[in-house]
Protein backbone atom coordinates (compact mmCIF):
# COMPACT_ATOMS: atom_id res chain seq x y z
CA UNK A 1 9.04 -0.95 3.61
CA UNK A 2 9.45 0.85 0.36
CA UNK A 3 5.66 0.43 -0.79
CA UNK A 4 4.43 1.34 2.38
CA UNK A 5 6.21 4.81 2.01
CA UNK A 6 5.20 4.97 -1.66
CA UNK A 7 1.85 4.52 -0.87
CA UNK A 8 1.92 7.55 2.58
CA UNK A 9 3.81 9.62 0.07
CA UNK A 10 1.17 9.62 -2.59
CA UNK A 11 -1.59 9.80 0.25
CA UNK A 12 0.21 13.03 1.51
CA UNK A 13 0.97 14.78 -1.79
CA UNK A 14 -2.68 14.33 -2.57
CA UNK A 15 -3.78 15.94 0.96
CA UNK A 16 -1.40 18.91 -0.77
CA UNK A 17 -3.24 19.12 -4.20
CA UNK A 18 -5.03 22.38 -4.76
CA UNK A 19 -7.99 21.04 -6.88
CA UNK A 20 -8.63 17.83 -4.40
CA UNK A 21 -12.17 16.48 -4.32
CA UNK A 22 -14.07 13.20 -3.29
CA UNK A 23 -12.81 11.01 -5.47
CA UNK A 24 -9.17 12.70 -4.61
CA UNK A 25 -10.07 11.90 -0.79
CA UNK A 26 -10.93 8.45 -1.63
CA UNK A 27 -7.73 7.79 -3.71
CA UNK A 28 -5.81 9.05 -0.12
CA UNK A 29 -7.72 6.40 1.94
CA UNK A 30 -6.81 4.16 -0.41
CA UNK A 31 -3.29 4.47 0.15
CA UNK A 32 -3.60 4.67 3.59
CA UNK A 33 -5.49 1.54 3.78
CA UNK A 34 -2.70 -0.39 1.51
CA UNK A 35 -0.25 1.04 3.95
CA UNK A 36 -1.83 -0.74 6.95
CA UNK A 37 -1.99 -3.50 4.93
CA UNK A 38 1.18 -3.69 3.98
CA UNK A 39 2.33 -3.37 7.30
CA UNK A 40 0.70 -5.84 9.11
CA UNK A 41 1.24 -8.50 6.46
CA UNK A 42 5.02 -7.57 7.09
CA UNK A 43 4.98 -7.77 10.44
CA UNK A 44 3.24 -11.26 10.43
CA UNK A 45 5.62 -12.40 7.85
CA UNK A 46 8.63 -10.96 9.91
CA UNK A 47 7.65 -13.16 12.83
CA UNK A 48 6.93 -16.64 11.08
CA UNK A 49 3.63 -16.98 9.98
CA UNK A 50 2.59 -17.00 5.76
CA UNK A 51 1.83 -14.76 3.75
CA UNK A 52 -2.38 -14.52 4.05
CA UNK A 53 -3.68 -13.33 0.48
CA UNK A 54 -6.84 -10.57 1.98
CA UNK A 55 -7.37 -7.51 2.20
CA UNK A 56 -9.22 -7.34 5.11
CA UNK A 57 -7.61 -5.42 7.69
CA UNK A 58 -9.11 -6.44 10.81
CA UNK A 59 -8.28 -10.50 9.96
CA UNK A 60 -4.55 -9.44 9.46
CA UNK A 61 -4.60 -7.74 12.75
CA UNK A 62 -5.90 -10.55 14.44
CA UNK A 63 -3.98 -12.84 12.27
CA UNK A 64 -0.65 -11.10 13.11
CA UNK A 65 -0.96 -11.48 16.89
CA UNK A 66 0.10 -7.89 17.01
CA UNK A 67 -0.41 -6.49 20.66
CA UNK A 68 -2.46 -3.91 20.10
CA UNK A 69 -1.35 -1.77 22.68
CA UNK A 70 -2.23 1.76 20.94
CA UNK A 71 -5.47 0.65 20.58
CA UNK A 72 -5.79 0.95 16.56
CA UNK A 73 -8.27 -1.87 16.73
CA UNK A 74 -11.09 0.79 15.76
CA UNK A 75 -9.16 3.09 13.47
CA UNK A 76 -8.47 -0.48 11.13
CA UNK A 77 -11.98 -1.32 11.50
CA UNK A 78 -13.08 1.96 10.14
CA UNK A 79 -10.56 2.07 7.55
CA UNK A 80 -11.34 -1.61 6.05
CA UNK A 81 -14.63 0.49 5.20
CA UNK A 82 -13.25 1.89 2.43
CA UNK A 83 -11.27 -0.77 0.41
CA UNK A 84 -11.87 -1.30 -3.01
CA UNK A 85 -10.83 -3.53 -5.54
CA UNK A 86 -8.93 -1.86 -7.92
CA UNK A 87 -8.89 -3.98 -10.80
CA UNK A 88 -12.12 -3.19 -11.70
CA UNK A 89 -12.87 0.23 -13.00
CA UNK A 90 -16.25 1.01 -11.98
CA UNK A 91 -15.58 -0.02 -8.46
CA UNK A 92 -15.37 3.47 -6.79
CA UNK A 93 -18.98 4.11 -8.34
CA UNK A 94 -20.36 1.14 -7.21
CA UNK A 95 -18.80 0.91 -3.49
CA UNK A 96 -21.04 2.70 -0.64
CA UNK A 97 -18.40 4.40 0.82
CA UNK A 98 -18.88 6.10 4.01
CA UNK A 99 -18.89 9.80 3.54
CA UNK A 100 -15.34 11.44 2.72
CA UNK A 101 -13.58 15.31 3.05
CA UNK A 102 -10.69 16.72 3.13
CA UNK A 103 -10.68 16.46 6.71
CA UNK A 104 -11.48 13.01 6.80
CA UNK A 105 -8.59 12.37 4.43
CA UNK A 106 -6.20 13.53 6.83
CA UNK A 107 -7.36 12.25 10.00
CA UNK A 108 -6.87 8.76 7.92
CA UNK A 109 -3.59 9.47 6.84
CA UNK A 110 -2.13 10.79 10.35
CA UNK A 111 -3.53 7.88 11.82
CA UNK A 112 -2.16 5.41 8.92
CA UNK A 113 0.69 7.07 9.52
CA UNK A 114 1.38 6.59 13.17
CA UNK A 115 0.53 2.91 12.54
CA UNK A 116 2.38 2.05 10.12
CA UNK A 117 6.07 4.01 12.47
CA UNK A 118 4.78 2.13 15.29
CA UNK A 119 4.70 -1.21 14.24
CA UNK A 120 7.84 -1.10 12.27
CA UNK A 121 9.11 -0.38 15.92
């Protein structure tokens, strides 16, 4: 549960940062989408199935058996849209993100957000 946090904190002190710009945006939905991540690989582990090693959001959903009663079934589809690998530096300039803003940014986060406090419920 600690890395999830970590990774909404950093998302929200970004959302704060006075010189913010797209590639500050991106680094939010980032977070966001590790926190989802995160989440719904500990749910699934917390009720008996293994570990699955992806990153794609809507196969952990599906994978987790998670009744998706909130209907965040679009939100994770949308937000798998932005993953990128990390380990590779020139990733961000390669990837055809979606378009991003400040606004954008924080619809993201209040929705990764919500997620992530309802399914630790």
């Amino acid at each position: 549960m600690l890395y999830i946090e970590a990774d909404l904190n950093l998302a929200e002190a970004g959302l704060k940062g006075k010189r913010a710009n797209k590639w500050t945006y991106l680094l939010i939905i980032w977070h966001c989408q590790q926190a989802v991540e995160k989440s719904l690989k500990m749910y699934s582990i917390e009720n008996g199935k293994e570990l699955l090693l992806t990153h794609d959001l809507p196969r952990l959903l599906r994978y987790s058996d998670l009744k998706d009663e909130k209907n965040y079934s679009k939100f994770i589809i949308e937000l798998n849209r932005y993953y990128a690998k990390p380990r590779y530096p020139d990733a961000p300039l390669r990837a055809n993100y979606p378009a991003v803003s400040l606004q954008i940014a924080k619809d993201f986060y209040s929705k990764a957000k919500g997620f992530c406090l309802w399914i630790k419920k």
